[in-house]
C-alpha atoms as a PDB file:
ATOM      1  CA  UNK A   1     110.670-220.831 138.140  1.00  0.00           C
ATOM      2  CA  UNK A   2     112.786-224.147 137.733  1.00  0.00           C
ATOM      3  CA  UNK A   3     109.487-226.504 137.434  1.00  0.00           C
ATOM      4  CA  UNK A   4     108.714-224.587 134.047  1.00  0.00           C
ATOM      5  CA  UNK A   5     112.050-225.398 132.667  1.00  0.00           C
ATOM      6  CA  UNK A   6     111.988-228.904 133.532  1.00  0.00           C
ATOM      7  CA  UNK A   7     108.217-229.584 132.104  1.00  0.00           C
ATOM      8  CA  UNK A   8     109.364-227.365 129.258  1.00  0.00           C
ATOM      9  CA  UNK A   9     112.041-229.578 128.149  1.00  0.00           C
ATOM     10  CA  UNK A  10     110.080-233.064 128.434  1.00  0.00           C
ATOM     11  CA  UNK A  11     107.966-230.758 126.165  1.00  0.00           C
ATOM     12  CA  UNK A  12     110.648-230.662 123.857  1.00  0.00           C
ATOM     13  CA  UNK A  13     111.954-234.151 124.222  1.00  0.00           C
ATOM     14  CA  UNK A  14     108.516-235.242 123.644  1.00  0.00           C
ATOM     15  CA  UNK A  15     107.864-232.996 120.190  1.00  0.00           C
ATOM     16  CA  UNK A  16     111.017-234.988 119.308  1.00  0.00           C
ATOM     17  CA  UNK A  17     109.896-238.233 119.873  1.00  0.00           C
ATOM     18  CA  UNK A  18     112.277-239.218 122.620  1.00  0.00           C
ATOM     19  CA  UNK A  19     109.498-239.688 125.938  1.00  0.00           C
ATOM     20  CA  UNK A  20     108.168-242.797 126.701  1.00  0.00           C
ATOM     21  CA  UNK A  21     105.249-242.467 128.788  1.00  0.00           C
ATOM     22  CA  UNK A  22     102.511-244.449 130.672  1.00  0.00           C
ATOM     23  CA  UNK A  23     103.906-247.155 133.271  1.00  0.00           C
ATOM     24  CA  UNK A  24     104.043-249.597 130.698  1.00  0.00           C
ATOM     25  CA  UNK A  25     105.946-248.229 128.256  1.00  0.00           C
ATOM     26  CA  UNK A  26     108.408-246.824 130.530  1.00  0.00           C
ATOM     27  CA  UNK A  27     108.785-249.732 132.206  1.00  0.00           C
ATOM     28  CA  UNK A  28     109.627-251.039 128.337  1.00  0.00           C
ATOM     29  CA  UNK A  29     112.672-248.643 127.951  1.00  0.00           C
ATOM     30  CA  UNK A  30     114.046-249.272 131.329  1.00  0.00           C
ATOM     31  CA  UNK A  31     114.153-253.008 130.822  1.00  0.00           C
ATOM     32  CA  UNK A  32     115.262-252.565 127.036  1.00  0.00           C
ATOM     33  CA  UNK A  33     118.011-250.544 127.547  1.00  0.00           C
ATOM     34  CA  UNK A  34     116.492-247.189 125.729  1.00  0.00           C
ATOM     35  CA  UNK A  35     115.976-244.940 128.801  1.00  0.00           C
ATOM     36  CA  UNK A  36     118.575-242.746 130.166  1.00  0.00           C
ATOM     37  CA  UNK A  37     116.285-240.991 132.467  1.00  0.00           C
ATOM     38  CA  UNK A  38     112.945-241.843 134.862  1.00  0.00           C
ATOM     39  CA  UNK A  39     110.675-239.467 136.053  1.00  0.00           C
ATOM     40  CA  UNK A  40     108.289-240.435 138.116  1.00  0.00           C
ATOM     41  CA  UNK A  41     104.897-238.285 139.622  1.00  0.00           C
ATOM     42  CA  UNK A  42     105.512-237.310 143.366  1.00  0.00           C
ATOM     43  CA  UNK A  43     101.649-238.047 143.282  1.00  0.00           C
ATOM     44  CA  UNK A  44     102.336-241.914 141.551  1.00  0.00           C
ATOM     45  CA  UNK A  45     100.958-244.458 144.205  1.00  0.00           C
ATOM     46  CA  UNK A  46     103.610-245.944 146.550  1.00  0.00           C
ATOM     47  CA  UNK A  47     103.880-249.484 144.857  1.00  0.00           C
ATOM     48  CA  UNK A  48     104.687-247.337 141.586  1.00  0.00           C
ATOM     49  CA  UNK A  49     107.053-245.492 143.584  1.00  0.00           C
ATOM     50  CA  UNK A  50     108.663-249.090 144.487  1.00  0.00           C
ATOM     51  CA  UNK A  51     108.606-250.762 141.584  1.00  0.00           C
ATOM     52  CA  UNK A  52     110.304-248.042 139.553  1.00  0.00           C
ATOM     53  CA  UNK A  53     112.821-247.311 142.326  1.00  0.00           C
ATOM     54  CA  UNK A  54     113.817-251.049 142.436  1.00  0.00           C
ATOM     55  CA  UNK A  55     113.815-251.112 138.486  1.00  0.00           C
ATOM     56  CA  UNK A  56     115.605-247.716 137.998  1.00  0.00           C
ATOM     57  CA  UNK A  57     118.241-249.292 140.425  1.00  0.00           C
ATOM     58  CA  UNK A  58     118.741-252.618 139.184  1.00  0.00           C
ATOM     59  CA  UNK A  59     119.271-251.162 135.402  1.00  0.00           C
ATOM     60  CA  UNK A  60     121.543-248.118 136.633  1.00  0.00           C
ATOM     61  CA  UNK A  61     118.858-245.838 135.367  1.00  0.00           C
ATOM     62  CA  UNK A  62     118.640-242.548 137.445  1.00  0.00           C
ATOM     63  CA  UNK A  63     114.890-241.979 138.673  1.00  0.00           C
ATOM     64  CA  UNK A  64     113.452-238.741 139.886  1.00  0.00           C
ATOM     65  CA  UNK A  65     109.954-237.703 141.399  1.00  0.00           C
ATOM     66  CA  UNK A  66     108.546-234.743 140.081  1.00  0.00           C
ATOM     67  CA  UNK A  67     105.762-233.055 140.153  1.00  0.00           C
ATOM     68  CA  UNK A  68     102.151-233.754 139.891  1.00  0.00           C
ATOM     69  CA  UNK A  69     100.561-236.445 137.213  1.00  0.00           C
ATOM     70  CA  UNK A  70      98.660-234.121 135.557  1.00  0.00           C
ATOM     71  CA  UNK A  71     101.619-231.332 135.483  1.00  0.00           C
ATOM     72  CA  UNK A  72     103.879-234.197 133.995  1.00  0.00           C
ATOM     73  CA  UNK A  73     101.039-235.383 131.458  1.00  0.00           C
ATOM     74  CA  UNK A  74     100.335-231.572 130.338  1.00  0.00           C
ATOM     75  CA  UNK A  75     103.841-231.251 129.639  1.00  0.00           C
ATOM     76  CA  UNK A  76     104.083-234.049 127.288  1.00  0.00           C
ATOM     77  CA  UNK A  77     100.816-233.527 125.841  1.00  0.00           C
ATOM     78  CA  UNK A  78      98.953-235.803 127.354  1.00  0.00           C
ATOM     79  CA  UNK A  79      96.053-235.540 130.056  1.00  0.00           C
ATOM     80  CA  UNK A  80      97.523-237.812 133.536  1.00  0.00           C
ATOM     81  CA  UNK A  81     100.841-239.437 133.486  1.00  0.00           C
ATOM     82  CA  UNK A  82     102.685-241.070 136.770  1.00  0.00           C
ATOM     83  CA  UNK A  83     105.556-242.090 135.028  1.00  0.00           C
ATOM     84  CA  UNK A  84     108.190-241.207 131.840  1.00  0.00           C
ATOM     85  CA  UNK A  85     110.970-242.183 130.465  1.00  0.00           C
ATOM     86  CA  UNK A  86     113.505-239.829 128.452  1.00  0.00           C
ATOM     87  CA  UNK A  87     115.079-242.269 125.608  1.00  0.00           C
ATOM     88  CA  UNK A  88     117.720-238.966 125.061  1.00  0.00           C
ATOM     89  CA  UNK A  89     121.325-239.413 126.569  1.00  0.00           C
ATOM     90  CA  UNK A  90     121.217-235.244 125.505  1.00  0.00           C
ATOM     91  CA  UNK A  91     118.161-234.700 127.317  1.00  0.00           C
ATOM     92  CA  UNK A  92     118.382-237.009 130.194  1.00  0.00           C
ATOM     93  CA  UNK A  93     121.727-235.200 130.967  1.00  0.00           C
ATOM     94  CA  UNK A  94     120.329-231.366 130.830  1.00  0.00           C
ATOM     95  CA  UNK A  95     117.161-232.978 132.580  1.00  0.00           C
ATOM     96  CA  UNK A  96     119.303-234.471 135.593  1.00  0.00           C
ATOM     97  CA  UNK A  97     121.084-230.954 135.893  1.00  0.00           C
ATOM     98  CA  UNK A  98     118.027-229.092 136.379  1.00  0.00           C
ATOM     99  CA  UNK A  99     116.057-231.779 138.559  1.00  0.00           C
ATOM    100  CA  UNK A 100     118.766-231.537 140.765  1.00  0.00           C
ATOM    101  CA  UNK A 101     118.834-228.142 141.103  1.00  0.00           C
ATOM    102  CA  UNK A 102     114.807-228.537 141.681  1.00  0.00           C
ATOM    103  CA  UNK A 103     115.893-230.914 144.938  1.00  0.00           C
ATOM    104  CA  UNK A 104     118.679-228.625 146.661  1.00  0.00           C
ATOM    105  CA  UNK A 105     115.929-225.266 146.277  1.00  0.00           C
ATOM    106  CA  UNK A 106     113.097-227.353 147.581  1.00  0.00           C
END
């Protein structure tokens, strides 16, 4: 299945230190320059939804939703996050590729 390959790799980018997570640290590498990629929970509250779509937007930062908080947190390690930013122009890339394949088979 697609999902596992996407959650797999924010695995990996995590394990390699390049996943900011939490809405306030990803809101940190969006506004500093350091993330190439936002995911955000399909679950995340609409105003969280907002803000990181108007964020993403304003710093040319491409923003996906993707699957459930606790789905995105397990992947990283972590219990719930809503939000994540990949601080990996390698990852971000193979990321995008696959999250857009997610979109066209949904």
């Amino acid at each position: 299945m697609q999902n596992d390959r996407i959650l797999s790799m924010l695995g990996l980018a995590a394990k390699a230190g390049k996943v900011a997570s939490g809405e306030f640290s990803t809101e940190k590498a969006v506004k500093s320059g350091k993330a190439f990629l936002v995911i955000v929970s399909q679950e995340a509250s609409e105003n969280t939804k907002k803000m990181f779509r108007n964020m993403c937007s304003y710093y040319k930062v491409p923003i996906y939703l993707y699957a459930p908080k606790e789905a995105l947190g397990n992947a990283i390690g972590k219990r719930f996050r809503a939000s994540l930013a990949v601080l990996d122009q390698g990852f971000a890339r193979s990321l995008e590729e696959k999250l857009k394949l997610a979109e066209k088979t949904e």
